[in-house]
C-alpha atoms as a PDB file:
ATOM      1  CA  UNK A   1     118.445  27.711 -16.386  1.00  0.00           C
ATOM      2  CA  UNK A   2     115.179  25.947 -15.113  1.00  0.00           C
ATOM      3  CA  UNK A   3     116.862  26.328 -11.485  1.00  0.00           C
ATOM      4  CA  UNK A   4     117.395  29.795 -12.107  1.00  0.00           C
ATOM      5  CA  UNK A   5     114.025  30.785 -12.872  1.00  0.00           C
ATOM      6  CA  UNK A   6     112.428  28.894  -9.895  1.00  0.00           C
ATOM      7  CA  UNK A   7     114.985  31.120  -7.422  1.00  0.00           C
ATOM      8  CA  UNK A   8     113.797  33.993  -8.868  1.00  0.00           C
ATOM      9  CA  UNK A   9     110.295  33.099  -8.450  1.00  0.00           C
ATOM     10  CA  UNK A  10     110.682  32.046  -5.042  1.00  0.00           C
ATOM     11  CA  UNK A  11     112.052  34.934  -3.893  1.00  0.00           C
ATOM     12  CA  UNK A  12     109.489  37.180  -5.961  1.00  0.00           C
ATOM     13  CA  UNK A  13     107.098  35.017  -3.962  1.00  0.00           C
ATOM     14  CA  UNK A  14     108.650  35.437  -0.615  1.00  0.00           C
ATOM     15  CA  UNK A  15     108.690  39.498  -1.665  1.00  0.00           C
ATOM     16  CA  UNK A  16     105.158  39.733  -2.427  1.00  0.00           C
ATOM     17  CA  UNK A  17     104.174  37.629   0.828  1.00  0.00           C
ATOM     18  CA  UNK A  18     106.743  38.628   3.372  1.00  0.00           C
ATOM     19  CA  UNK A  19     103.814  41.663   4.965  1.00  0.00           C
ATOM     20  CA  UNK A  20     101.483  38.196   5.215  1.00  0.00           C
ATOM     21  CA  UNK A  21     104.157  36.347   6.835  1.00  0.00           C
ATOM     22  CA  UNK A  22     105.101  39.050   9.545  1.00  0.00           C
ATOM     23  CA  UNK A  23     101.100  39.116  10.583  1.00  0.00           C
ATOM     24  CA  UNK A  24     101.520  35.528  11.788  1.00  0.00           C
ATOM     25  CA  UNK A  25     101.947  34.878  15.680  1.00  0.00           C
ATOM     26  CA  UNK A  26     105.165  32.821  16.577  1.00  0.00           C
ATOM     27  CA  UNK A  27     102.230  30.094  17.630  1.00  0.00           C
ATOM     28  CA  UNK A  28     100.526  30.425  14.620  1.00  0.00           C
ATOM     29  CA  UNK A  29     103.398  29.968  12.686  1.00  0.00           C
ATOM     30  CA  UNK A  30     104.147  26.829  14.711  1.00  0.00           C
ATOM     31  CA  UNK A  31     101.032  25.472  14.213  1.00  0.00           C
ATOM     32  CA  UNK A  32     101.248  26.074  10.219  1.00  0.00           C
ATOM     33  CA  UNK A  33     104.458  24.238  10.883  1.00  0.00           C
ATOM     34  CA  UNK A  34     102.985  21.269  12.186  1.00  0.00           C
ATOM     35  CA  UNK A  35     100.380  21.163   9.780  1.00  0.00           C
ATOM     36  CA  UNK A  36     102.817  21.413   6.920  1.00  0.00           C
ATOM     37  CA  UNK A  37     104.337  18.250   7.959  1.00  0.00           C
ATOM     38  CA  UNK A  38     100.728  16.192   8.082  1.00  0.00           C
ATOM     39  CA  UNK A  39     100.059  16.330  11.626  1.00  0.00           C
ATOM     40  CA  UNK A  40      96.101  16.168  12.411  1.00  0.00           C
ATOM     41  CA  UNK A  41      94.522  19.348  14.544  1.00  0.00           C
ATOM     42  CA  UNK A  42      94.398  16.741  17.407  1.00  0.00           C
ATOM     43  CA  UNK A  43      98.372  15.844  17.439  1.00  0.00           C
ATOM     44  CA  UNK A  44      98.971  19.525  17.375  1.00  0.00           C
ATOM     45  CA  UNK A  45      96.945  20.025  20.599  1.00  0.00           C
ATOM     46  CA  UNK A  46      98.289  17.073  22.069  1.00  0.00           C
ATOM     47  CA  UNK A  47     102.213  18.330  21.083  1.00  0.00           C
ATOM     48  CA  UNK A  48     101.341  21.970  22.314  1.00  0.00           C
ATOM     49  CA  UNK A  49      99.004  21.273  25.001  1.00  0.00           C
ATOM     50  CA  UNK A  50      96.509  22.973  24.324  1.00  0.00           C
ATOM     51  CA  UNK A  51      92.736  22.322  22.712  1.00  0.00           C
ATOM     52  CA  UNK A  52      91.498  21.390  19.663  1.00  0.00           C
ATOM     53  CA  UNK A  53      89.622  24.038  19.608  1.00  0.00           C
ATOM     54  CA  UNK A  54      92.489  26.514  20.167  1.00  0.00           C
ATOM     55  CA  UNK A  55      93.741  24.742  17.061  1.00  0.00           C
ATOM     56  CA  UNK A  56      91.151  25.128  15.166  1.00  0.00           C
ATOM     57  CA  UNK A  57      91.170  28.885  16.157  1.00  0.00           C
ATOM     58  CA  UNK A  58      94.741  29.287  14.794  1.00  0.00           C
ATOM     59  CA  UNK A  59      94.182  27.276  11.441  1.00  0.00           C
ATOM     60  CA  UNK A  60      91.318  29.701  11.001  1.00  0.00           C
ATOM     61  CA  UNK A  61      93.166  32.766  11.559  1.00  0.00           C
ATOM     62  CA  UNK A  62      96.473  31.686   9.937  1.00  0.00           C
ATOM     63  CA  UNK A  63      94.101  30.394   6.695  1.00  0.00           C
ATOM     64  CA  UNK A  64      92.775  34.174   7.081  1.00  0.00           C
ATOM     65  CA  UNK A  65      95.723  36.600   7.534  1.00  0.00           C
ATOM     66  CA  UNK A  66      97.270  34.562   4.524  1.00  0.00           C
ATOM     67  CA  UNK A  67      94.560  34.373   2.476  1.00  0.00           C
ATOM     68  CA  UNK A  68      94.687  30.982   1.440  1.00  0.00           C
ATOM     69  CA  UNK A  69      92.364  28.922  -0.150  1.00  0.00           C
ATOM     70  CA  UNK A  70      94.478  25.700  -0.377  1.00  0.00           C
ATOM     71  CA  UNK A  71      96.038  23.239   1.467  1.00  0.00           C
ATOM     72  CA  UNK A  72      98.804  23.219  -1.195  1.00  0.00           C
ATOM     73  CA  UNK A  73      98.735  26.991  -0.989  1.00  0.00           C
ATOM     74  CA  UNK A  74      99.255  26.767   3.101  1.00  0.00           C
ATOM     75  CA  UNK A  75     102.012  24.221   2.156  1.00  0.00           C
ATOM     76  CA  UNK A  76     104.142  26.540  -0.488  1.00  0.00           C
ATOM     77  CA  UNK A  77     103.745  29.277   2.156  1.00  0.00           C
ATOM     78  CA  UNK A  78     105.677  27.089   4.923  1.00  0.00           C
ATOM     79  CA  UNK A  79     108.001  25.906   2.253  1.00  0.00           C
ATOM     80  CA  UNK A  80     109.109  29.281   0.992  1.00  0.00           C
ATOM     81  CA  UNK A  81     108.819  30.776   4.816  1.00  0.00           C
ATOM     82  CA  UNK A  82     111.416  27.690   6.044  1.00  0.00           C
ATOM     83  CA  UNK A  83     108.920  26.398   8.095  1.00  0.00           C
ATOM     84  CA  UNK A  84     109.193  23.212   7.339  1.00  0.00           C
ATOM     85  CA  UNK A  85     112.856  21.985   7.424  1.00  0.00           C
ATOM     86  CA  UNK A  86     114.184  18.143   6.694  1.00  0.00           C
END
């Protein structure tokens, strides 16, 4: 029943944050990606080459159009979004 009940929430979740989800750039949401799985902002520019700056750009922007206030909030966001995958 437990399992149940943490479907439903999940995909209450996903319903109430799909609008947020569809705001995010397909290099934002890479980013978020990266971050999700503990890379640092300078591993992500190295990976993508670009700055760290640039990075820091997108973790601002992606930290706004979610409105997030956690790193464990950024983290269920990529989790329920399938952006992080084993």
């Amino acid at each position: 029943m437990e399992k149940v009940k943490r479907v439903l929430d999940e995909n209450e979740y996903i319903r109430n944050n799909y609008k947020k989800f569809a705001l995010l750039t397909k290099r934002e949401k890479e980013i978020l990606t990266l971050l999700s799985i503990g890379k640092s902002s300078m591993e992500i520019a190295d990976q993508l080459f670009i700055s760290k700056e640039t990075v820091a750009t997108h973790r601002k922007n992606i930290i706004r159009k979610l409105d997030v206030k956690s790193f464990a909030e950024l983290l269920r966001f990529a989790l329920a979004f399938d952006l992080i995958t084993d």
